[in-house]
N, C-alpha and C. Protein backbone atom coordinates (compact mmCIF):
# COMPACT_ATOMS: atom_id res chain seq x y z
N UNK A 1 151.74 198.24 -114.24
CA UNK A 1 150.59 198.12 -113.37
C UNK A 1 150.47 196.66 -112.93
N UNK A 2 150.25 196.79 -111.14
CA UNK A 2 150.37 194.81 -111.15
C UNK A 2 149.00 194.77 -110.58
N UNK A 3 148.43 193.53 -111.55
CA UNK A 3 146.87 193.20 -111.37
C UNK A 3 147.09 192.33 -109.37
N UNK A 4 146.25 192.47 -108.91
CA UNK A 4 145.57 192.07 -107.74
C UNK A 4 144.42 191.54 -107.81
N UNK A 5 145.01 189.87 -107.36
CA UNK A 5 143.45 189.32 -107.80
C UNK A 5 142.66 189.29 -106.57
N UNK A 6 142.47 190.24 -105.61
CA UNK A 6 141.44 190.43 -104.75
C UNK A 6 141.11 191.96 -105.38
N UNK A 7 141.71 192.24 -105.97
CA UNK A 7 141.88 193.62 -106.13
C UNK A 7 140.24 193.81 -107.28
N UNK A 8 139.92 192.53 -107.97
CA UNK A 8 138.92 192.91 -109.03
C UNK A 8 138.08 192.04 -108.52
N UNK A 9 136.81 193.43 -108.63
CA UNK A 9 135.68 192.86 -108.34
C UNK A 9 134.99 191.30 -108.93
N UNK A 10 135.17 191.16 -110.17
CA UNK A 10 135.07 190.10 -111.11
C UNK A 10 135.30 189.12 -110.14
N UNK A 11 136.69 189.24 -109.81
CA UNK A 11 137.22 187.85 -109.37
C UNK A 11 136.61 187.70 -108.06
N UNK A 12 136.86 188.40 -107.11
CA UNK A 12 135.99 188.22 -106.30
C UNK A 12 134.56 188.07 -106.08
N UNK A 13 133.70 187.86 -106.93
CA UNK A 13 132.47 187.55 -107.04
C UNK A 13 132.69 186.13 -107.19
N UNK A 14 133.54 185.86 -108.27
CA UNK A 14 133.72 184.67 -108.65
C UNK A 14 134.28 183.59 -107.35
N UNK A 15 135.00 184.37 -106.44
CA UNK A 15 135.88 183.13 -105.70
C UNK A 15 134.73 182.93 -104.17
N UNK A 16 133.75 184.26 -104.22
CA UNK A 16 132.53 183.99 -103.38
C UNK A 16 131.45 183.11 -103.93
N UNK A 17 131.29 182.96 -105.09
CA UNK A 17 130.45 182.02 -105.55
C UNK A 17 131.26 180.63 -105.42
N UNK A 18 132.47 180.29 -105.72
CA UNK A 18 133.28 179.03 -105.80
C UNK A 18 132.69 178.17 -104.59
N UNK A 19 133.45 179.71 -103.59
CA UNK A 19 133.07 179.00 -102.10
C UNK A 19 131.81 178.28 -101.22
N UNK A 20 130.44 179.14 -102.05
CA UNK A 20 129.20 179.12 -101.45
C UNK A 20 129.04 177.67 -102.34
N UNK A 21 129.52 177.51 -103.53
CA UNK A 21 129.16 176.41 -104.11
C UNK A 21 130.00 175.09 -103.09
N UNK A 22 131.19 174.94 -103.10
CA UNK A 22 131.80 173.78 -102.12
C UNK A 22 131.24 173.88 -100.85
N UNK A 23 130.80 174.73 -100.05
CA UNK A 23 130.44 174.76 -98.76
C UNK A 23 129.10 173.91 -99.14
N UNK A 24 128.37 174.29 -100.27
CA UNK A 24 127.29 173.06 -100.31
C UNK A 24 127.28 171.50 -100.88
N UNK A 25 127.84 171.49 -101.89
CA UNK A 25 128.29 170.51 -101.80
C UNK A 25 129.00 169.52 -100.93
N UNK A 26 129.44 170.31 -99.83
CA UNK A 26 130.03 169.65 -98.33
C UNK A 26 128.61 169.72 -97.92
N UNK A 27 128.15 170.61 -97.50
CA UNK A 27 126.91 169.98 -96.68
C UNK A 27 126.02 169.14 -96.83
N UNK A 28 125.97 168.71 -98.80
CA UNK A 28 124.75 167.54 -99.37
C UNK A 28 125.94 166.46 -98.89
N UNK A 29 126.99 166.50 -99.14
CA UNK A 29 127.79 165.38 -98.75
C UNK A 29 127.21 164.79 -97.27
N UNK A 30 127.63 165.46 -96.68
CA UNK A 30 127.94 164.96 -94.88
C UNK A 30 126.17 164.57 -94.57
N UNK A 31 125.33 165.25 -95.44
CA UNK A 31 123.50 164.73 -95.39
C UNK A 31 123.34 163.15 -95.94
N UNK A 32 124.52 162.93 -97.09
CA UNK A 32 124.14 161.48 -97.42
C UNK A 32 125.58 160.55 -97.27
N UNK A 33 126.17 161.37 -96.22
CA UNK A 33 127.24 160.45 -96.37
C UNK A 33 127.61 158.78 -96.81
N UNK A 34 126.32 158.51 -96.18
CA UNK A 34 126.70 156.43 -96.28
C UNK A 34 126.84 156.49 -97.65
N UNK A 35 126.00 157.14 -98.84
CA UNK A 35 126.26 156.93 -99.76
C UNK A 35 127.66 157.28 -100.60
N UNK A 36 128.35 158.40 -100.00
CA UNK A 36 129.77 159.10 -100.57
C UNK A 36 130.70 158.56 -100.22
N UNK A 37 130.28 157.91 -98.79
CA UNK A 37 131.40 157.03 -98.31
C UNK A 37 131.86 156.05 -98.85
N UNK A 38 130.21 154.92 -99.36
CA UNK A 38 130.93 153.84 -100.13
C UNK A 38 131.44 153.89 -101.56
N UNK A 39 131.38 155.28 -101.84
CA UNK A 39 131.99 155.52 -103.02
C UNK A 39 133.06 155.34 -103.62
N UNK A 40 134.04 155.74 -102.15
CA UNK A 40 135.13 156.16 -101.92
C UNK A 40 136.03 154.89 -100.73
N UNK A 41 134.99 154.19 -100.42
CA UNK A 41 135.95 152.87 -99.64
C UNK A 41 135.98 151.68 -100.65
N UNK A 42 136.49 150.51 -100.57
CA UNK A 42 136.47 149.49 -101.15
C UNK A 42 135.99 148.70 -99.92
N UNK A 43 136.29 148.49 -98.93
CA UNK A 43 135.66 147.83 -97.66
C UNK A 43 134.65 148.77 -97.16
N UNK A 44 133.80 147.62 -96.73
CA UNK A 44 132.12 147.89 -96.23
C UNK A 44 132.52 148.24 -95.23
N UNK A 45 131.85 149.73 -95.10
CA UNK A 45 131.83 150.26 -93.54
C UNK A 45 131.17 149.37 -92.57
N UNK A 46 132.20 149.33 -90.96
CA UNK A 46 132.38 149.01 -89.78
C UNK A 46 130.75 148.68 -89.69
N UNK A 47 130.10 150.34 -89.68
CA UNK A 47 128.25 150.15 -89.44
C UNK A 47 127.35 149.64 -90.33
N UNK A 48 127.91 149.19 -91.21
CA UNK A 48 126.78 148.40 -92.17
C UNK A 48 127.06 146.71 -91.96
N UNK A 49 127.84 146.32 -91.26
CA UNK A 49 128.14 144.87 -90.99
C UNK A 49 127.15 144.78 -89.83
N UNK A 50 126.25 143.67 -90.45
CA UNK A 50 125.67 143.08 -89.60
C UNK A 50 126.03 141.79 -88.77
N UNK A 51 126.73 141.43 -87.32
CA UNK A 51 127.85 140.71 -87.07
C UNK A 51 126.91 140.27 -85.69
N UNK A 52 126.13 140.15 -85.57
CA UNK A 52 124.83 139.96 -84.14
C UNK A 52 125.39 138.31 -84.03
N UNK A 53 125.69 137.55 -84.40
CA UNK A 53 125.63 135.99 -84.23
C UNK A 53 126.70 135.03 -83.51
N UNK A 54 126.81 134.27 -83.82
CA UNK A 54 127.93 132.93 -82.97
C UNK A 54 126.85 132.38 -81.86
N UNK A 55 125.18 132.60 -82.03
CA UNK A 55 124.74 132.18 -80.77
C UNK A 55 123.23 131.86 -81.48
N UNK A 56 122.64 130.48 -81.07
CA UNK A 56 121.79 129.75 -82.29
C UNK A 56 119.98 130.91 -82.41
N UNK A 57 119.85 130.70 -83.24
CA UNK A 57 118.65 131.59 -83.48
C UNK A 57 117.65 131.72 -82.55
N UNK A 58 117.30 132.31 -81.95
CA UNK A 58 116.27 132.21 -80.41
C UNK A 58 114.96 132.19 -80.83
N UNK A 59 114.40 132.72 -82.04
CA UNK A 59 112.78 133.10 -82.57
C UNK A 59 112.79 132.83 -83.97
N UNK A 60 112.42 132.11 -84.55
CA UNK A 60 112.24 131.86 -86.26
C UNK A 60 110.67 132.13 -86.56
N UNK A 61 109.88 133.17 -85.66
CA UNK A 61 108.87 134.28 -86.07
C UNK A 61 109.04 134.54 -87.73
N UNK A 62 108.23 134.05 -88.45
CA UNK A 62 108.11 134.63 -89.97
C UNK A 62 109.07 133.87 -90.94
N UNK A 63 110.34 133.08 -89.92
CA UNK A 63 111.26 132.54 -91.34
C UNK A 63 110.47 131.15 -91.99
N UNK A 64 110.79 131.34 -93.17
CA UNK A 64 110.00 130.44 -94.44
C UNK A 64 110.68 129.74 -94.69
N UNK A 65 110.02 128.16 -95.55
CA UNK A 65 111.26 127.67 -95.99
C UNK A 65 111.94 126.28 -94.80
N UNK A 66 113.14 125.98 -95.33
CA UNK A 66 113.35 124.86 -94.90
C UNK A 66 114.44 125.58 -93.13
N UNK A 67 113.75 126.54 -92.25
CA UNK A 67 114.10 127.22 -91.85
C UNK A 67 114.75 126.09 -89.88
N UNK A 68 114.61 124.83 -90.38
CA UNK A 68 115.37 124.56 -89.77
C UNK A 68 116.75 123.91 -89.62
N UNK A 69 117.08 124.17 -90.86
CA UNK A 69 118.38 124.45 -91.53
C UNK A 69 119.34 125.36 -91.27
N UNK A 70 118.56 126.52 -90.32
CA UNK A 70 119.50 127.86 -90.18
C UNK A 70 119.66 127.59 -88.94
N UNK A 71 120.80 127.80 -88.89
CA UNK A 71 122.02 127.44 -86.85
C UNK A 71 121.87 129.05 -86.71
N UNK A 72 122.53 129.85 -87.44
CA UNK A 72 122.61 131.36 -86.95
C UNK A 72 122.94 131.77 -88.31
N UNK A 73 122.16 132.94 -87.97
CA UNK A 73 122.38 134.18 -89.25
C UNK A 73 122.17 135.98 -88.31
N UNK A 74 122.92 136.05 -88.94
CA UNK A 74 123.31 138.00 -88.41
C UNK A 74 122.27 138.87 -89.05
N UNK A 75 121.12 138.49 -89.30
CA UNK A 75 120.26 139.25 -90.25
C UNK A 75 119.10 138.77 -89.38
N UNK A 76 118.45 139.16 -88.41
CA UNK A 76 117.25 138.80 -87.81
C UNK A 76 116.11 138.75 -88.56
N UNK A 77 114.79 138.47 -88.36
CA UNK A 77 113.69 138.27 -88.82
C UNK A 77 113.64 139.78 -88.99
N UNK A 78 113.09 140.61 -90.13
CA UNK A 78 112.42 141.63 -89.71
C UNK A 78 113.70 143.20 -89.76
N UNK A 79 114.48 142.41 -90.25
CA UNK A 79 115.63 143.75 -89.94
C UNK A 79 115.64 144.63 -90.78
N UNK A 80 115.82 146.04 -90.74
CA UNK A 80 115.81 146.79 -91.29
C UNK A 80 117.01 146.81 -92.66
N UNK A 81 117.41 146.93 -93.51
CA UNK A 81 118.67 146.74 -94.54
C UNK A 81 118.96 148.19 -94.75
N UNK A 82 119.89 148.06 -95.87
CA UNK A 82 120.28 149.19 -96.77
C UNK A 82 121.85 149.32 -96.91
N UNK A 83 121.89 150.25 -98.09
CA UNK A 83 123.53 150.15 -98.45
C UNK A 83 124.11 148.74 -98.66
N UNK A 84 125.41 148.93 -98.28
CA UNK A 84 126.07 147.34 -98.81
C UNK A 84 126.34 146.93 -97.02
N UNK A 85 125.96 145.87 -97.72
CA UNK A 85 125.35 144.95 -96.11
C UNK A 85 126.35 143.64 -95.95
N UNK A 86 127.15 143.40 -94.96
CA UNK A 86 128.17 141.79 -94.77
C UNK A 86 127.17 141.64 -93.46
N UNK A 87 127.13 139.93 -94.21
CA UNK A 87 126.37 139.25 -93.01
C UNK A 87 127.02 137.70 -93.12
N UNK A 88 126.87 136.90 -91.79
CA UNK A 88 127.30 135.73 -91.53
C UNK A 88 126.36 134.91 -91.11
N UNK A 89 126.56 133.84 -91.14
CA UNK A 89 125.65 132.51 -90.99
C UNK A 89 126.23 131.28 -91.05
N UNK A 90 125.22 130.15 -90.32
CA UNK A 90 125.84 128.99 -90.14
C UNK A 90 124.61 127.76 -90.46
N UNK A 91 124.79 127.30 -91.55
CA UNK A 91 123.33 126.71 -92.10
C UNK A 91 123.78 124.94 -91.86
N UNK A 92 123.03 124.17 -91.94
CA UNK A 92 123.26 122.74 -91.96
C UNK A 92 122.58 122.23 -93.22
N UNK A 93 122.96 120.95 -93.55
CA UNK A 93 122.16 119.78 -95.08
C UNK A 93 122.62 120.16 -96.17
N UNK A 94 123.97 120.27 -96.32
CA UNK A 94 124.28 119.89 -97.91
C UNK A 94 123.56 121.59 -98.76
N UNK A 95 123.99 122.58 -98.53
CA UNK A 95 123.94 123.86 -99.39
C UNK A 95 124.65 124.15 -100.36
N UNK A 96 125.92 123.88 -100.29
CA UNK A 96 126.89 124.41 -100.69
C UNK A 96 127.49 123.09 -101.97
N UNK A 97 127.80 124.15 -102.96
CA UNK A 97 128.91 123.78 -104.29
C UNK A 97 129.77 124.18 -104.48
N UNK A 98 131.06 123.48 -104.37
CA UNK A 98 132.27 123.90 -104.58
C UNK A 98 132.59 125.39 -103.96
N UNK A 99 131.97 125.28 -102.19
CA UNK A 99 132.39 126.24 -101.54
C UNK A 99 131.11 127.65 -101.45
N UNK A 100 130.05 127.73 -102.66
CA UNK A 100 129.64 129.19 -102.78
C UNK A 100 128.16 128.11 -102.51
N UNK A 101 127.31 129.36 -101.71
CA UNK A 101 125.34 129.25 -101.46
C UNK A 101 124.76 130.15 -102.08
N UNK A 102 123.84 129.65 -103.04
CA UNK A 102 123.22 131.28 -103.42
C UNK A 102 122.52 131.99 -102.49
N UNK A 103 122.32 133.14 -102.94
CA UNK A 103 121.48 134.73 -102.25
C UNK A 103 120.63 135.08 -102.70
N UNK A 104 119.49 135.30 -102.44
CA UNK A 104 118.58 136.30 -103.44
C UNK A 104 118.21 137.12 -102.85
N UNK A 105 117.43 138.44 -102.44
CA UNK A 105 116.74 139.11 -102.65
C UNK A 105 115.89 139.08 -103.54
N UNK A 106 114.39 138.58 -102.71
CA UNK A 106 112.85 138.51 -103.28
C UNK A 106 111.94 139.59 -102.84
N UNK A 107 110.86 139.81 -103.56
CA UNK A 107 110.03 140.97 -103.44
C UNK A 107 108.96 140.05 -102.39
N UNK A 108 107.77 140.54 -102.09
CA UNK A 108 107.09 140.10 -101.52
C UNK A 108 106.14 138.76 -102.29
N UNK A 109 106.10 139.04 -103.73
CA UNK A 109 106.09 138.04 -104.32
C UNK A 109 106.68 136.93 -104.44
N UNK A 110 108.00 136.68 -103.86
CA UNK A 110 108.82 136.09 -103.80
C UNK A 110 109.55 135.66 -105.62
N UNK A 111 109.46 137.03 -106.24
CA UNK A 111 110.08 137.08 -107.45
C UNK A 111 111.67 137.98 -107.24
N UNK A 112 112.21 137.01 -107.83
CA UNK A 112 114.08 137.46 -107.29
C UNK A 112 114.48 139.37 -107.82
N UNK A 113 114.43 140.21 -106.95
CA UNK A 113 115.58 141.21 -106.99
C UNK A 113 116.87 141.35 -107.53
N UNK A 114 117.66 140.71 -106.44
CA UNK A 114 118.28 140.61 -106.94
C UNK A 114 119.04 138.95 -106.49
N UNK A 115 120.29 138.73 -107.13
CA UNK A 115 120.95 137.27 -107.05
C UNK A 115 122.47 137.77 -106.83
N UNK A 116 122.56 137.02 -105.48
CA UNK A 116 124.02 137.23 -105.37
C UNK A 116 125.13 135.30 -104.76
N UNK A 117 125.71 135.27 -104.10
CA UNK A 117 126.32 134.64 -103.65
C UNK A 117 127.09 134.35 -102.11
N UNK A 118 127.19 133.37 -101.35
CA UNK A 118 128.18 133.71 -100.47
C UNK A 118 129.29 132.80 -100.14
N UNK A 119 130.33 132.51 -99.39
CA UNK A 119 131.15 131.70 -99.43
C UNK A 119 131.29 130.99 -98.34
N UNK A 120 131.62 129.69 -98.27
CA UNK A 120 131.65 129.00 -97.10
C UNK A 120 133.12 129.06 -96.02
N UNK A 121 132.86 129.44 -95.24
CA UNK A 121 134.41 129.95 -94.57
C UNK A 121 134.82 128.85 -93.75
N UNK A 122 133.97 127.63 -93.55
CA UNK A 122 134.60 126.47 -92.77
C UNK A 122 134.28 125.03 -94.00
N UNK A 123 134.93 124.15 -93.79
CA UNK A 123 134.52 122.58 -94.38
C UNK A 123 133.22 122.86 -94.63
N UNK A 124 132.93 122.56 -96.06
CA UNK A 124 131.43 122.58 -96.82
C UNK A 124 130.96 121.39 -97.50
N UNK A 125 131.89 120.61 -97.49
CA UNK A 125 131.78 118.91 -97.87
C UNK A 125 130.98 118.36 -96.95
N UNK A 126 129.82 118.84 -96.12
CA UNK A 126 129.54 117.82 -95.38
C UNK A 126 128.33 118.02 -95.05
N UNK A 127 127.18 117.42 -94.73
CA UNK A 127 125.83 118.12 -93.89
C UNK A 127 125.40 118.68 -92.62
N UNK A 128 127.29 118.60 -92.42
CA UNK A 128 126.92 119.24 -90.97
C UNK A 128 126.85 120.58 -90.80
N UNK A 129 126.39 121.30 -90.09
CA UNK A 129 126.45 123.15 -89.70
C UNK A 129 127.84 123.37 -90.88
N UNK A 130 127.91 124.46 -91.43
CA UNK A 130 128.89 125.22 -92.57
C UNK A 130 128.66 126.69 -92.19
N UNK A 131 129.71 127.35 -91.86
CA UNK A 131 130.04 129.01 -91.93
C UNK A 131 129.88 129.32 -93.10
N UNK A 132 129.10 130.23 -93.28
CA UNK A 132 129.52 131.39 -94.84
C UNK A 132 129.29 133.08 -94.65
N UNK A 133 129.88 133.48 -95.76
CA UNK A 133 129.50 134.68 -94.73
C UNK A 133 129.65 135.72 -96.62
N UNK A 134 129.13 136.76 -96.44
CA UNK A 134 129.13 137.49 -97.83
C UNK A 134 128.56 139.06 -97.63
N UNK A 135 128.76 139.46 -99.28
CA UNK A 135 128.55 140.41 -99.05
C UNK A 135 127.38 141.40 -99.64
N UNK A 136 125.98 142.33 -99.37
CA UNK A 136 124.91 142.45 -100.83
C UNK A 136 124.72 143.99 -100.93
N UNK A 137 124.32 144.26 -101.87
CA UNK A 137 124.45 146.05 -102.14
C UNK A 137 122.88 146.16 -102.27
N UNK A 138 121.89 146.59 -101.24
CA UNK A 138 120.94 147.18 -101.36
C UNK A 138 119.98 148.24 -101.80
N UNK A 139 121.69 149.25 -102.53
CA UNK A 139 121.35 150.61 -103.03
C UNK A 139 120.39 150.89 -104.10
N UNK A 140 120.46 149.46 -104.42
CA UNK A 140 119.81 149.89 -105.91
C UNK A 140 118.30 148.95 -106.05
N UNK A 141 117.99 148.85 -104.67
CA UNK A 141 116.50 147.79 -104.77
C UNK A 141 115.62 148.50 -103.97
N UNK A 142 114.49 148.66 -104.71
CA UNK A 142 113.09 149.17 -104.34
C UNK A 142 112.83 149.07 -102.93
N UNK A 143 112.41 150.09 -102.15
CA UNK A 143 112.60 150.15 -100.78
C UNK A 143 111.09 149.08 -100.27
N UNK A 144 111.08 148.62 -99.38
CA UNK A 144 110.03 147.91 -98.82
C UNK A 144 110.26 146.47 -98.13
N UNK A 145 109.12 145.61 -97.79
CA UNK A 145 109.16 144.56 -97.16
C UNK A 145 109.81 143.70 -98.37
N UNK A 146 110.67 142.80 -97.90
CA UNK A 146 111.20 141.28 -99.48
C UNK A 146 111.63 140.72 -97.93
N UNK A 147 112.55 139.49 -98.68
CA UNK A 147 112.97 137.93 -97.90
C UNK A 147 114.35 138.13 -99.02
N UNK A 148 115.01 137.69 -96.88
CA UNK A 148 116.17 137.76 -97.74
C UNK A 148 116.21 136.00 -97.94
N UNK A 149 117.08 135.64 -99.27
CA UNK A 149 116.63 133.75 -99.84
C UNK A 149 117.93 133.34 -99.40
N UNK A 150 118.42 132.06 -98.57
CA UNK A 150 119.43 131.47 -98.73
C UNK A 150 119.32 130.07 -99.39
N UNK A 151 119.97 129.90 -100.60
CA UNK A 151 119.12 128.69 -101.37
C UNK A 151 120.36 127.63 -101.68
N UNK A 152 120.16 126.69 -101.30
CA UNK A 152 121.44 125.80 -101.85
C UNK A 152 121.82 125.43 -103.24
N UNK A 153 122.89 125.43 -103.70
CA UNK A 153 123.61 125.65 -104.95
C UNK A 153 123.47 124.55 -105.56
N UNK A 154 122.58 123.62 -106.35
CA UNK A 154 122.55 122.28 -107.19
C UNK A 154 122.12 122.58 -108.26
N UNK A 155 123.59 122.95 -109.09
CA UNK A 155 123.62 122.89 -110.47
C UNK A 155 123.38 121.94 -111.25
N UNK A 156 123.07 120.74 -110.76
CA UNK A 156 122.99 119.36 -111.37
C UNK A 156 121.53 119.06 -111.94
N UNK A 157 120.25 119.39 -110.93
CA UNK A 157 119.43 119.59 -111.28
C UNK A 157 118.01 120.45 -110.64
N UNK A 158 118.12 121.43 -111.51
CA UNK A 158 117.37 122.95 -110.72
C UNK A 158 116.20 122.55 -110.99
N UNK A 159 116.03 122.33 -112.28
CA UNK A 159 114.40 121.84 -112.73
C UNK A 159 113.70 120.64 -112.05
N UNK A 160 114.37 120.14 -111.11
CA UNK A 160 113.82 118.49 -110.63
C UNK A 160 113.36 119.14 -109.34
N UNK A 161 112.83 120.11 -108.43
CA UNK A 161 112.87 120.21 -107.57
C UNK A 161 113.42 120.29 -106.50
N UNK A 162 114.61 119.75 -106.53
CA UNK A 162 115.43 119.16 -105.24
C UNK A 162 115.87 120.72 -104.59
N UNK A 163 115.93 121.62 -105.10
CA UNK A 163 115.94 122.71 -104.35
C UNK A 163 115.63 122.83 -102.95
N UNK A 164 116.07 123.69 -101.52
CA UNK A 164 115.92 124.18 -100.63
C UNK A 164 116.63 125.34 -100.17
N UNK A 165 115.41 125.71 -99.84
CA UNK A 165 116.28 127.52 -99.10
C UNK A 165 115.02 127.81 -97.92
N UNK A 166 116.25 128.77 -97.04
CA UNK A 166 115.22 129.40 -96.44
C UNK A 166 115.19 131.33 -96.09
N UNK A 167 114.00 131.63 -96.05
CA UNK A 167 113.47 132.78 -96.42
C UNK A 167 113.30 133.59 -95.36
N UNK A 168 113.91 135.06 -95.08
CA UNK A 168 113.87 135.56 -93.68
C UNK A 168 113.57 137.15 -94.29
N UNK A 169 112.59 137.43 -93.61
CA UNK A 169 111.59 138.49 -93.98
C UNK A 169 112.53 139.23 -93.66
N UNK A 170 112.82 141.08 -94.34
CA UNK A 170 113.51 142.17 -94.07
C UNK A 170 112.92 143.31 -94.40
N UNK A 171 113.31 144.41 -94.13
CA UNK A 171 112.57 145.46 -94.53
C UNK A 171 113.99 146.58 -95.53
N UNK A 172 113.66 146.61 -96.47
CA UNK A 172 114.93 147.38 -97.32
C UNK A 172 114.43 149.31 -97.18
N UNK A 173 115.35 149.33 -96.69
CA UNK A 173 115.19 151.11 -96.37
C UNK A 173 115.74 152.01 -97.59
């Protein structure tokens, strides 16, 4: 006797349930894709690069901070975020240590989220305008109004004040 596996009902219940199950799981997929996607890329999707700049800031509406320091940044006043986000900028006065500016993500309190980094992509030895450009994962921070922080890197002495950054309001989705 040769078994037929369409032939038993069993199995066929079973390979209609398989199916109804992957057909949904495809459909929660393709509902949250940004999130499955970056699961599965190592490079930040094309649409999450924020790349608006090479042209000097036109409105500093709301930016905080030593905000005339900032030549251009790809992150407008006010922009909406989310997911993992590459953005570029071109800051002036001595930011940068041995190449890296810090990042933060602040709440409205202006208590740090999170802390990241970015890198200087032109000559950083100097006080003149410096490229940097980096990369921040939003997935995992409380949705609402924060500032995104660009703060200059002086490990020498944090506690003395000498600190400067400047602060550009965002909205995290």
């Amino acid at each position: 006797m040769q078994d037929n596996f369409f032939g038993s009902k069993l199995n066929s219940i079973l390979l209609l349930v398989l199916i109804i199950l992957v057909s949904g799981a495809i459909y929660i997929m393709l509902q949250n894709k940004e999130v499955y996607l970056n699961v599965f890329q190592k490079e930040v999707p094309i649409e999450n690069v924020v790349d608006k700049i090479q042209e000097p800031i036109q409105t500093r509406d709301g930016i905080l901070g030593n905000k005339d320091d900032l030549v251009s940044f790809s992150i407008l006043p006010y922009t909406k975020v989310h997911g993992i986000l590459s953005y570029r900028g071109v800051i002036k006065g001595g930011y940068f240590f041995e190449g890296n500016i810090l990042i933060n993500i602040l709440d409205v309190n202006k208590k740090v989220l999170k802390s990241s980094n970015a890198i200087a992509t032109t000559d950083w030895m100097t006080i003149e305008p410096v490229d940097f450009e980096g990369n921040i994962d939003f997935r995992t921070l409380p949705k609402g109004s924060a500032y995104f922080e660009i703060h200059n890197d002086n490990p020498g002495a944090p506690d003395e004040g000498i600190g400067k950054s400047v602060l550009i309001p965002i909205i995290i989705e």
